[in-house]
N, C-alpha and C. Protein backbone atom coordinates (compact mmCIF):
# COMPACT_ATOMS: atom_id res chain seq x y z
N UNK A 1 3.22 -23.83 23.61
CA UNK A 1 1.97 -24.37 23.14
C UNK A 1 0.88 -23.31 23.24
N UNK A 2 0.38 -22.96 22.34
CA UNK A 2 -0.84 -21.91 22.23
C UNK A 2 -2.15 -22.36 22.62
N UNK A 3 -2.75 -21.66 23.24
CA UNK A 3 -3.87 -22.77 23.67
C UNK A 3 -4.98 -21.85 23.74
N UNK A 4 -6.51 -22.08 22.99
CA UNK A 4 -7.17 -21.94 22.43
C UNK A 4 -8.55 -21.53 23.56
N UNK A 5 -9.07 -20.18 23.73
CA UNK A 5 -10.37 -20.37 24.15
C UNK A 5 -11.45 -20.87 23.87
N UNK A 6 -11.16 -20.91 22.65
CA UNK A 6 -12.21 -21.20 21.79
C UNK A 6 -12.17 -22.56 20.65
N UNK A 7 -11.45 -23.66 21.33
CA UNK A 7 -10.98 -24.80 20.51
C UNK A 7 -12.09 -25.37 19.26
N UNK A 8 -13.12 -24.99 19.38
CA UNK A 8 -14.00 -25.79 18.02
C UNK A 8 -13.95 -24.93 16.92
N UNK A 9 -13.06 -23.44 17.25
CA UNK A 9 -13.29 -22.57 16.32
C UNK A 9 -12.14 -23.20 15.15
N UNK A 10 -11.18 -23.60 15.87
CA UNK A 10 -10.14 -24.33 15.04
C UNK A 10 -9.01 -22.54 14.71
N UNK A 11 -8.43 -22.71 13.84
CA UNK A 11 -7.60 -21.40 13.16
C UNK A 11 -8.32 -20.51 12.47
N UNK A 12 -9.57 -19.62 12.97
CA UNK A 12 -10.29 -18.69 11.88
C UNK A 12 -9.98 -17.29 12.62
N UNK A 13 -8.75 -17.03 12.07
CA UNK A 13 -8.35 -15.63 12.48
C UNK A 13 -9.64 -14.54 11.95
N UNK A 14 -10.67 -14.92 11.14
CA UNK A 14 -11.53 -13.94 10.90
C UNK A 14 -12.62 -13.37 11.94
N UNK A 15 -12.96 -14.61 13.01
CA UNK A 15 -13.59 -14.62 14.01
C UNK A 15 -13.24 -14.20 14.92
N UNK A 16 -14.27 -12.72 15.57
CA UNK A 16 -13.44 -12.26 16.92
C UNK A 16 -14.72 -11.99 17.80
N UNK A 17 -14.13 -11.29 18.92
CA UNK A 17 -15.33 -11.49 20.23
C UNK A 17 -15.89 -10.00 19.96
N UNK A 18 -17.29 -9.76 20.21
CA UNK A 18 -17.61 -8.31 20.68
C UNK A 18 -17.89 -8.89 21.61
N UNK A 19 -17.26 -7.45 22.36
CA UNK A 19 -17.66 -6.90 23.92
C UNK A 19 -18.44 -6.01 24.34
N UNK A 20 -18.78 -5.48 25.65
CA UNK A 20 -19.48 -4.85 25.80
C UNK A 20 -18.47 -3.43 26.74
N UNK A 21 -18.97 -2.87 26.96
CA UNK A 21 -18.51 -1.49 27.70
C UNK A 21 -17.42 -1.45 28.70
N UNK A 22 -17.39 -2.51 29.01
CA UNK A 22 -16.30 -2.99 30.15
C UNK A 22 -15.35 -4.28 29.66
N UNK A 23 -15.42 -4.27 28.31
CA UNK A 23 -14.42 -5.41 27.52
C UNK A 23 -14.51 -6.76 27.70
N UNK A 24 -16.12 -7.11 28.04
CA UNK A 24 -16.37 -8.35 28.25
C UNK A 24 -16.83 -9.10 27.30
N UNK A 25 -16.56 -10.47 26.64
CA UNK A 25 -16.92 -10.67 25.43
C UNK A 25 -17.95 -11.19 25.88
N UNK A 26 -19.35 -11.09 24.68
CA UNK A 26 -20.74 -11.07 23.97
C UNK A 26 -20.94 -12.25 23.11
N UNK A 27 -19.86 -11.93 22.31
CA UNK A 27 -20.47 -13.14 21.29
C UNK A 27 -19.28 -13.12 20.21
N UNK A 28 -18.99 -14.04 19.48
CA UNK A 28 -18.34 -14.13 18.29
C UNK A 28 -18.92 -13.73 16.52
N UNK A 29 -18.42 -13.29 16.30
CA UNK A 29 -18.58 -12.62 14.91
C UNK A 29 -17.65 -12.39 14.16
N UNK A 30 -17.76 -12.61 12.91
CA UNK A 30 -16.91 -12.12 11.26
C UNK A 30 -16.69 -11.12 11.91
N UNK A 31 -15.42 -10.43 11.24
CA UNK A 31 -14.61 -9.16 11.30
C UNK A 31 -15.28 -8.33 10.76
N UNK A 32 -15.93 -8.67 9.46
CA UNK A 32 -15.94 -7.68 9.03
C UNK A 32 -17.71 -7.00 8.72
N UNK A 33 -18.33 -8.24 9.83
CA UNK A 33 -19.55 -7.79 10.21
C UNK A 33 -19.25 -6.81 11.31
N UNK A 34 -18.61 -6.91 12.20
CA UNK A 34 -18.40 -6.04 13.20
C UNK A 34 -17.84 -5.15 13.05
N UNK A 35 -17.09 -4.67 11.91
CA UNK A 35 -17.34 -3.12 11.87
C UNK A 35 -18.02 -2.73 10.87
N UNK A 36 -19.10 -3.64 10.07
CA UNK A 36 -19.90 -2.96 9.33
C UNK A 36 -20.80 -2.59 10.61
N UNK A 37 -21.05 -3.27 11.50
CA UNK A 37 -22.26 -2.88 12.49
C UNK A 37 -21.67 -1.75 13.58
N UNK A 38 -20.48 -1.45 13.14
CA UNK A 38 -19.86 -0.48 14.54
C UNK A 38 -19.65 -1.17 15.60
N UNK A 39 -19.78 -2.45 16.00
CA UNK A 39 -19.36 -2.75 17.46
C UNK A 39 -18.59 -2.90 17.99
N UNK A 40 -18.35 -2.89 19.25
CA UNK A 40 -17.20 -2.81 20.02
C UNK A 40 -16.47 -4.22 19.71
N UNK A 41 -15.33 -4.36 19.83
CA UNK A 41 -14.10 -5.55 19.92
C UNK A 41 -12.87 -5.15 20.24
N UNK A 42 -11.40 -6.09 19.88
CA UNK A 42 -10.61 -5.87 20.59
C UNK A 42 -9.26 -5.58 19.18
N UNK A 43 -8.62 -4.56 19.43
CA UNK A 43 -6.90 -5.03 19.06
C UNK A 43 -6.14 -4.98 19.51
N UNK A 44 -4.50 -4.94 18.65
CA UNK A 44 -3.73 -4.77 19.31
C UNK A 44 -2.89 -3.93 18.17
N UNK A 45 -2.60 -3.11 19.08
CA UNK A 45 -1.50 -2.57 18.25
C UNK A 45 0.02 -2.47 18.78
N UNK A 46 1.02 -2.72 17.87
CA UNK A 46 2.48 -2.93 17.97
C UNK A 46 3.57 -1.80 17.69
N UNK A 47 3.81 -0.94 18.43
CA UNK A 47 4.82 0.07 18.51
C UNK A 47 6.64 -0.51 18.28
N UNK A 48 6.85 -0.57 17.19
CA UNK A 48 8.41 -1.16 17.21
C UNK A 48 9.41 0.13 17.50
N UNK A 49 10.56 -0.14 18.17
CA UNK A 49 11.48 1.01 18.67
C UNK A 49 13.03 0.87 18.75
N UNK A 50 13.37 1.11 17.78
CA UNK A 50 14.92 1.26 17.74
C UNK A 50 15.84 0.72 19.54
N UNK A 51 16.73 0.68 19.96
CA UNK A 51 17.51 1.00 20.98
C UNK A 51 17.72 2.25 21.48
N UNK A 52 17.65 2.86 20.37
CA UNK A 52 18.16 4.76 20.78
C UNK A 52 16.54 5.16 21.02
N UNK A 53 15.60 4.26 21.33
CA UNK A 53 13.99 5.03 21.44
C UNK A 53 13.24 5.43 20.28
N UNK A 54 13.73 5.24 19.07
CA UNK A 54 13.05 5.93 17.91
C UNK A 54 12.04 5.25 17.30
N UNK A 55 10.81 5.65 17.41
CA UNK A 55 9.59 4.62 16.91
C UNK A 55 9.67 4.21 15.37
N UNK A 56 9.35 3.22 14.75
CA UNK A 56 9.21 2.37 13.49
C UNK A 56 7.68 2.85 13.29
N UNK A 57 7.43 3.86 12.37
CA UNK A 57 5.90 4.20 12.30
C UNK A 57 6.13 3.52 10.35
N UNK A 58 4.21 3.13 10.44
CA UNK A 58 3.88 2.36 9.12
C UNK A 58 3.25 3.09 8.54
N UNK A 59 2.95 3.40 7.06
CA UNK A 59 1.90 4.24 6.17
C UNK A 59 0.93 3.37 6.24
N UNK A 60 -0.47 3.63 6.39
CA UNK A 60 -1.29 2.98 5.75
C UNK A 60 -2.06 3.86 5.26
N UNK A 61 -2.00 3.33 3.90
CA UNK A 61 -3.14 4.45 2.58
C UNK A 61 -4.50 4.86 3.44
N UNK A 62 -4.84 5.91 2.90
CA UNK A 62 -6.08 6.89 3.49
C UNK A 62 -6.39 6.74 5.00
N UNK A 63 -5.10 6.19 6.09
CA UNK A 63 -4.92 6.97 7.13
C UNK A 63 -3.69 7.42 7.73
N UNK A 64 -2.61 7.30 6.96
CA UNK A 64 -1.47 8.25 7.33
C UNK A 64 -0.80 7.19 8.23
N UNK A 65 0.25 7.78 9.11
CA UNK A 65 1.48 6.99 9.64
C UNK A 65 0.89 6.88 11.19
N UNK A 66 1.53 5.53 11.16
CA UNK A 66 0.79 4.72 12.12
C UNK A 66 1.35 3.71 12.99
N UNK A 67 1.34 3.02 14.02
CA UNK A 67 1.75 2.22 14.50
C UNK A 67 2.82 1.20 13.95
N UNK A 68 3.68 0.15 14.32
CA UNK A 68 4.33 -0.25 12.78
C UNK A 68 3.52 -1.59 12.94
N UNK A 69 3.14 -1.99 13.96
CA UNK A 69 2.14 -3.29 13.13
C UNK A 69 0.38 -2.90 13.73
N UNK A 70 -0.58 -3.00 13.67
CA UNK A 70 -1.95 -2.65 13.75
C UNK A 70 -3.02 -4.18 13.51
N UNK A 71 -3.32 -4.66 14.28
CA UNK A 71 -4.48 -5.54 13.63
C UNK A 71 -5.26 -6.26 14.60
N UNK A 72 -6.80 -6.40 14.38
CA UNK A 72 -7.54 -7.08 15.37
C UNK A 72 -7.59 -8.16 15.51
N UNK A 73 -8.11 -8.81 16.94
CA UNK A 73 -7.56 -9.57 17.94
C UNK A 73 -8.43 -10.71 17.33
N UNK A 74 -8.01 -12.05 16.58
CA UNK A 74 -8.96 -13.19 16.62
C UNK A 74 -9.19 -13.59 18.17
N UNK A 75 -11.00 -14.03 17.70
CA UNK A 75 -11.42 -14.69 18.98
C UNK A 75 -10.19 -16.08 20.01
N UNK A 76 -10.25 -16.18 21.13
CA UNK A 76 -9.42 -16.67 21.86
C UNK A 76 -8.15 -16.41 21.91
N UNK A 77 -7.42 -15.86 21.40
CA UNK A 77 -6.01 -15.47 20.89
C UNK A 77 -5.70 -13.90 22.54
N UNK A 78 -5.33 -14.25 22.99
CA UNK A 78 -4.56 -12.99 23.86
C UNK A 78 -3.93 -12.23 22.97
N UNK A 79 -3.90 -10.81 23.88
CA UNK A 79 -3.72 -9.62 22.99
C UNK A 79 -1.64 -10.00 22.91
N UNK A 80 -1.13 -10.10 24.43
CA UNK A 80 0.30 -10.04 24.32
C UNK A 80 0.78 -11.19 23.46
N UNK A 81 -0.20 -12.66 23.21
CA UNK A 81 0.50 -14.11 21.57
C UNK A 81 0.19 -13.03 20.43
N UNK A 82 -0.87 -11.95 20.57
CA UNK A 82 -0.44 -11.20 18.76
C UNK A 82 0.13 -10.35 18.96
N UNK A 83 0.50 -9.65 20.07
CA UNK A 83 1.57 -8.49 19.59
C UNK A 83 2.89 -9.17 19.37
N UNK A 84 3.63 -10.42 20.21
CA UNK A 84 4.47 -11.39 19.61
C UNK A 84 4.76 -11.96 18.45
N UNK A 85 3.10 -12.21 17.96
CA UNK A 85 3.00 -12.55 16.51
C UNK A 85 3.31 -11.61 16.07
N UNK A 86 2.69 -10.44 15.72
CA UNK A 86 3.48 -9.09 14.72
C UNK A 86 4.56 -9.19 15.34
N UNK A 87 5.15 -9.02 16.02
CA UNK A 87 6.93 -8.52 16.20
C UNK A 87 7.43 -9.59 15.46
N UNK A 88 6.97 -11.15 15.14
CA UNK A 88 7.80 -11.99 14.33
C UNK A 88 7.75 -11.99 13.16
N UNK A 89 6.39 -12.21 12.94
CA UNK A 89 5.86 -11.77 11.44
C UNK A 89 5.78 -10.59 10.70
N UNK A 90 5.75 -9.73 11.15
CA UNK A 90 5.58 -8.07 10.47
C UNK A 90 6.98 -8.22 10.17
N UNK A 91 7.87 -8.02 11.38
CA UNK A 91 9.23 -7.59 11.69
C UNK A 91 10.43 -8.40 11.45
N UNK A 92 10.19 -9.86 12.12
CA UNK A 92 11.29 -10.83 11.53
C UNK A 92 11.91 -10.69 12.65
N UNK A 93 11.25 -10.19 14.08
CA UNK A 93 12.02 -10.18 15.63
C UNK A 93 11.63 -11.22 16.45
N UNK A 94 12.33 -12.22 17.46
CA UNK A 94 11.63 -12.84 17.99
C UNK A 94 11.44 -12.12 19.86
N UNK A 95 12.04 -10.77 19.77
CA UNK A 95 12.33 -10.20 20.85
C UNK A 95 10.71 -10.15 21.81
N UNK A 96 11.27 -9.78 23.17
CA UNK A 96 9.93 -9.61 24.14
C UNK A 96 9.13 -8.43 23.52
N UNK A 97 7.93 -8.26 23.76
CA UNK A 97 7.05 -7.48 24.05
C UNK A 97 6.25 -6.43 25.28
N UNK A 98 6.27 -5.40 25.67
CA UNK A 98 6.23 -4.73 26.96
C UNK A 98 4.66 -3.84 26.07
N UNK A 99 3.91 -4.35 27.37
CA UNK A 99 2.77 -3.55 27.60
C UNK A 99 2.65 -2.02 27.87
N UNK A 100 2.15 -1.57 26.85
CA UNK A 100 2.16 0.04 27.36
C UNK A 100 0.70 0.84 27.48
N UNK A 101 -0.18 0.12 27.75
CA UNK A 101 -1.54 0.24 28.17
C UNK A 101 -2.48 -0.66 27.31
N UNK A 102 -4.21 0.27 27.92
CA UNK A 102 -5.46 -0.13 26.75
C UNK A 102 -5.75 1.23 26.61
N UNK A 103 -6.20 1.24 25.32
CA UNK A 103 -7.12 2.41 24.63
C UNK A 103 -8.48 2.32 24.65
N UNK A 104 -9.44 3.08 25.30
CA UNK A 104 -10.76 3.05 24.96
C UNK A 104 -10.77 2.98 23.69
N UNK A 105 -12.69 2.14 23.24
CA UNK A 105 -12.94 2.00 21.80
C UNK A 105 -13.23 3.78 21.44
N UNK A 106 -13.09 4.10 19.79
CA UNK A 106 -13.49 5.52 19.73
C UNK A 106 -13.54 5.73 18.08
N UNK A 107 -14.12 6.41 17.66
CA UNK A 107 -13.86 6.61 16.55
C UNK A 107 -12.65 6.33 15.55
N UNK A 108 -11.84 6.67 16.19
CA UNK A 108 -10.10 6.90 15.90
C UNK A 108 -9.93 5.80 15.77
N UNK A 109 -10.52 4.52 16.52
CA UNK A 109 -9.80 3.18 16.28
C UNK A 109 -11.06 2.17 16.05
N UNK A 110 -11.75 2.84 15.20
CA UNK A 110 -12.89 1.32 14.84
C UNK A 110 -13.57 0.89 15.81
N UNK A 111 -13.95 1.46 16.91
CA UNK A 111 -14.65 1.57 18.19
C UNK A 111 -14.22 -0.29 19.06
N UNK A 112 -12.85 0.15 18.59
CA UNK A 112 -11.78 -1.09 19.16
C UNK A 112 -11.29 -0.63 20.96
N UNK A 113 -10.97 -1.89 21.28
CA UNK A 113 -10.46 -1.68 22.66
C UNK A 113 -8.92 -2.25 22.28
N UNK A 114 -8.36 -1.48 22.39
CA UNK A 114 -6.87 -1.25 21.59
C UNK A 114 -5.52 -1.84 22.85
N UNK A 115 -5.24 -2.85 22.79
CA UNK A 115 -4.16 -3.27 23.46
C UNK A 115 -2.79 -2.86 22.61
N UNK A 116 -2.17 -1.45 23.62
CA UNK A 116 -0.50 -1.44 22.96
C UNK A 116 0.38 -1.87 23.72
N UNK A 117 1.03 -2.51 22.88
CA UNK A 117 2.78 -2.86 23.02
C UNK A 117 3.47 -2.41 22.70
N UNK A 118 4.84 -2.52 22.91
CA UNK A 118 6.09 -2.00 22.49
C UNK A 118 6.88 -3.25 22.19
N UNK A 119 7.93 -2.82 20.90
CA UNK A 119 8.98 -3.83 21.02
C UNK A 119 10.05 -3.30 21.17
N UNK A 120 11.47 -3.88 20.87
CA UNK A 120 12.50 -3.39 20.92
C UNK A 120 13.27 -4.23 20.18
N UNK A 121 14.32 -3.39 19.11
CA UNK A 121 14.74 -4.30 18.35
C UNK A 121 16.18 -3.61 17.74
N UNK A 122 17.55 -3.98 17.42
CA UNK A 122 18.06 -3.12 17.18
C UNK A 122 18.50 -2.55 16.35
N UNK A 123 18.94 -1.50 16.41
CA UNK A 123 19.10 -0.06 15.96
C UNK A 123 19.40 -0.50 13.92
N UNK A 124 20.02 -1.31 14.13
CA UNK A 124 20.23 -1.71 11.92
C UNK A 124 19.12 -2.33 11.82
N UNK A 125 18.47 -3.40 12.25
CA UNK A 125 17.08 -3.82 11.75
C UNK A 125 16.26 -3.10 11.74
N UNK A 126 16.38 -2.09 12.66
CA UNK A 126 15.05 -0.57 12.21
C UNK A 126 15.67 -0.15 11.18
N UNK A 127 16.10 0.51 11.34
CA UNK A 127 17.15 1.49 10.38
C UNK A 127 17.09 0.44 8.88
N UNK A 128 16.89 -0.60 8.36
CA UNK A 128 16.36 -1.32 7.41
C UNK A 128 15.19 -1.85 6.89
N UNK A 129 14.56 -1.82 7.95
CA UNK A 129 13.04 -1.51 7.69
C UNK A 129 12.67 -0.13 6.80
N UNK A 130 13.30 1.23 7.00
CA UNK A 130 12.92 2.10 6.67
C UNK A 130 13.75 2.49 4.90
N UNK A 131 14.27 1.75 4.45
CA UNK A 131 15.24 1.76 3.21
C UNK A 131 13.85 1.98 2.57
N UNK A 132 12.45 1.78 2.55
CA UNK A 132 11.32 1.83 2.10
C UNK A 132 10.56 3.50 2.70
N UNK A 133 11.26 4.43 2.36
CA UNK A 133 10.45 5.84 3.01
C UNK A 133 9.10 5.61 2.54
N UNK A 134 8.19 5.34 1.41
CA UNK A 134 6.90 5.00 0.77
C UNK A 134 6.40 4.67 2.11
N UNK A 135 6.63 3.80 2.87
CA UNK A 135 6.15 2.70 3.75
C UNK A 135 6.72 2.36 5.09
N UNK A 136 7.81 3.27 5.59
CA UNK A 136 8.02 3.44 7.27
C UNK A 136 8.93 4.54 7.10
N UNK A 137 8.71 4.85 8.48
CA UNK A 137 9.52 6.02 8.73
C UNK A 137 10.17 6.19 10.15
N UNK A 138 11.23 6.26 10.70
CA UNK A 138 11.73 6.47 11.68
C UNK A 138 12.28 7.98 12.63
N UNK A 139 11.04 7.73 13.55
CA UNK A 139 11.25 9.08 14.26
C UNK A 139 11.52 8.82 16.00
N UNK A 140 12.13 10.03 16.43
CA UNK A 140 12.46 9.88 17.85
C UNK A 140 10.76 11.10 18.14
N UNK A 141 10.91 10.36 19.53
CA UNK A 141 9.75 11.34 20.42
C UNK A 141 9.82 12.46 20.02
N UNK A 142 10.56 13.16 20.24
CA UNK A 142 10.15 14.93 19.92
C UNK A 142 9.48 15.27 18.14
N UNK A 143 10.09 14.11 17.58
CA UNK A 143 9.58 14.31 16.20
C UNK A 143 8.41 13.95 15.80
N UNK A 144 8.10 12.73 16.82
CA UNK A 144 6.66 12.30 16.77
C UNK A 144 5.65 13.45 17.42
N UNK A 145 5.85 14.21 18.21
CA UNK A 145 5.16 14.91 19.34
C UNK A 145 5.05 16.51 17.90
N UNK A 146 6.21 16.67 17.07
CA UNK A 146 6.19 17.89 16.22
C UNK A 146 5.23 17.54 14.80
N UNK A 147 5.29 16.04 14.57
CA UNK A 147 4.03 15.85 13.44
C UNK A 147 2.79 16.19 14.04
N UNK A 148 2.34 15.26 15.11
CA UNK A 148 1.42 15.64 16.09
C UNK A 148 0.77 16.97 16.07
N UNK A 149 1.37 17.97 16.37
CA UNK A 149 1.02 19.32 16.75
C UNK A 149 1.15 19.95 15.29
N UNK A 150 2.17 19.94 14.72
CA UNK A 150 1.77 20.96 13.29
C UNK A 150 1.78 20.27 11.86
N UNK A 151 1.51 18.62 12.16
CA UNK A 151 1.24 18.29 10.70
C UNK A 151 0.30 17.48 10.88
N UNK A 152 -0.62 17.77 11.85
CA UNK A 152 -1.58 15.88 12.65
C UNK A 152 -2.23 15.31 11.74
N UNK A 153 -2.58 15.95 10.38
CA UNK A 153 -3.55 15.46 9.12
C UNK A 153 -2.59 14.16 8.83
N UNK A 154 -1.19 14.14 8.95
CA UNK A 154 -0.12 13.33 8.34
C UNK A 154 -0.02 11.78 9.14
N UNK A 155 -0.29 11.64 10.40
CA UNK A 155 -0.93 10.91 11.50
C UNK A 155 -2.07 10.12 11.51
N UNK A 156 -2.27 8.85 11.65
CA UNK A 156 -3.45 8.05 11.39
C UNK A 156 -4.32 8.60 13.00
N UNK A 157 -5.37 9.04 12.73
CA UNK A 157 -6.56 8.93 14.00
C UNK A 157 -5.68 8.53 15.36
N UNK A 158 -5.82 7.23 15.63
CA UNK A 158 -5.57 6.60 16.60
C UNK A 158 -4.06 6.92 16.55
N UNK A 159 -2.72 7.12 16.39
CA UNK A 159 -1.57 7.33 16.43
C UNK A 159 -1.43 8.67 17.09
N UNK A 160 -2.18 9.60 16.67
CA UNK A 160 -2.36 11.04 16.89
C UNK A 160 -3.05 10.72 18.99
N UNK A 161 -3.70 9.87 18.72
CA UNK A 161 -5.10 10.25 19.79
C UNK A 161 -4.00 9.25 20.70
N UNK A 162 -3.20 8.04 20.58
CA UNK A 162 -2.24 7.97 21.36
C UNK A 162 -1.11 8.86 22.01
N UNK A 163 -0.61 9.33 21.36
CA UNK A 163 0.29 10.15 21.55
C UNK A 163 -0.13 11.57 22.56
N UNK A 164 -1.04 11.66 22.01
CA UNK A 164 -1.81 13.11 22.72
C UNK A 164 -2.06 12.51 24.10
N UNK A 165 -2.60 11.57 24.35
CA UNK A 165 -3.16 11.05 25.72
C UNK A 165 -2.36 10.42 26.35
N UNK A 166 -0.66 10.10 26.00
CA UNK A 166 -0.11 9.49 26.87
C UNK A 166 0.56 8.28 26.70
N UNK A 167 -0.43 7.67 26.06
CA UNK A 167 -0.20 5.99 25.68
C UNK A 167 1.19 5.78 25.22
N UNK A 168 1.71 6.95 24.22
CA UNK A 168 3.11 6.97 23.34
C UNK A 168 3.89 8.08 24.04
N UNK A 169 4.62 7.55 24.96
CA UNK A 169 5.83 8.18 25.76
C UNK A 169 7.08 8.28 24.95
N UNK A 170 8.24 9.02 25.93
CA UNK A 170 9.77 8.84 25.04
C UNK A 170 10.32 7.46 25.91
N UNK A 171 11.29 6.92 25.66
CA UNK A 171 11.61 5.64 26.17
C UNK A 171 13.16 6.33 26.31
């Protein structure tokens, strides 16, 4: 049973919380007032990973390869019910989800406070996800760590600025 901080809001995935400096929510607002105004809020982003460790990275037009699911947090909704949600919905997994930190808000990520996860899923359902090269791509750590360093333009912002800082380990 999902249960609602915010019960009068009803289902408006458009509505989310800004916070303030220490990730405390402020107030509720449209999505897409809040990043016309730059303010701080919350996502989550979803790292999917083969068995053999190999990350499921996503294209997204005019920012390069990226997390395989990405999206901000509706108001009341916990960050670990949407990274669940993407692993079912993006992916078609109903597998667990494992916390692999928070990201300060920053340029790189829409001046978001970035909750990542990991999933795990196996090795032919990745490996079929990617029958689409246009639109995923499957790499192990060292390959992620070699775009990184000599192709980083190819890397969305925040994918790059994970990886560099830690957040995106080898498994």
């Amino acid at each position: 049973m999902k249960i609602s901080l915010y019960p009068s809001l009803g289902n408006t995935p458009d509505l989310q919380e800004v916070v303030d400096n220490n990730n405390v929510p402020l107030c509720i607002m449209r999505g897409e007032d809040i990043l016309r105004q730059n303010l701080r809020h919350r996502a989550v982003g979803l790292l999917v990973r083969d068995r053999l460790g190999r990350a499921l990275l996503a294209h997204r037009p005019g920012l390069g390869w990226g997390f395989s699911s990405f999206e901000r947090l509706p108001a009341g909704q916990s960050s670990e019910s949407k990274a669940q949600e993407l692993f079912k919905n993006d992916w078609n997994h109903d597998g667990r989800v494992l916390a692999l930190g928070l990201s300060a808000p920053g340029p790189e990520n829409f001046n978001a406070f970035v909750a990542l996860y990991e999933g795990r899923m196996p090795s032919s359902l990745a490996a079929a996800a990617v029958r689409d090269p246009d639109r995923h791509m499957l790499v192990d750590y060292d390959e992620l760590r070699g775009l990184g360093v000599h192709f980083g333009e190819l890397l969305s912002p925040f994918l790059r600025q994970a990886v560099q800082s830690g957040l995106v380990r080898p498994r």
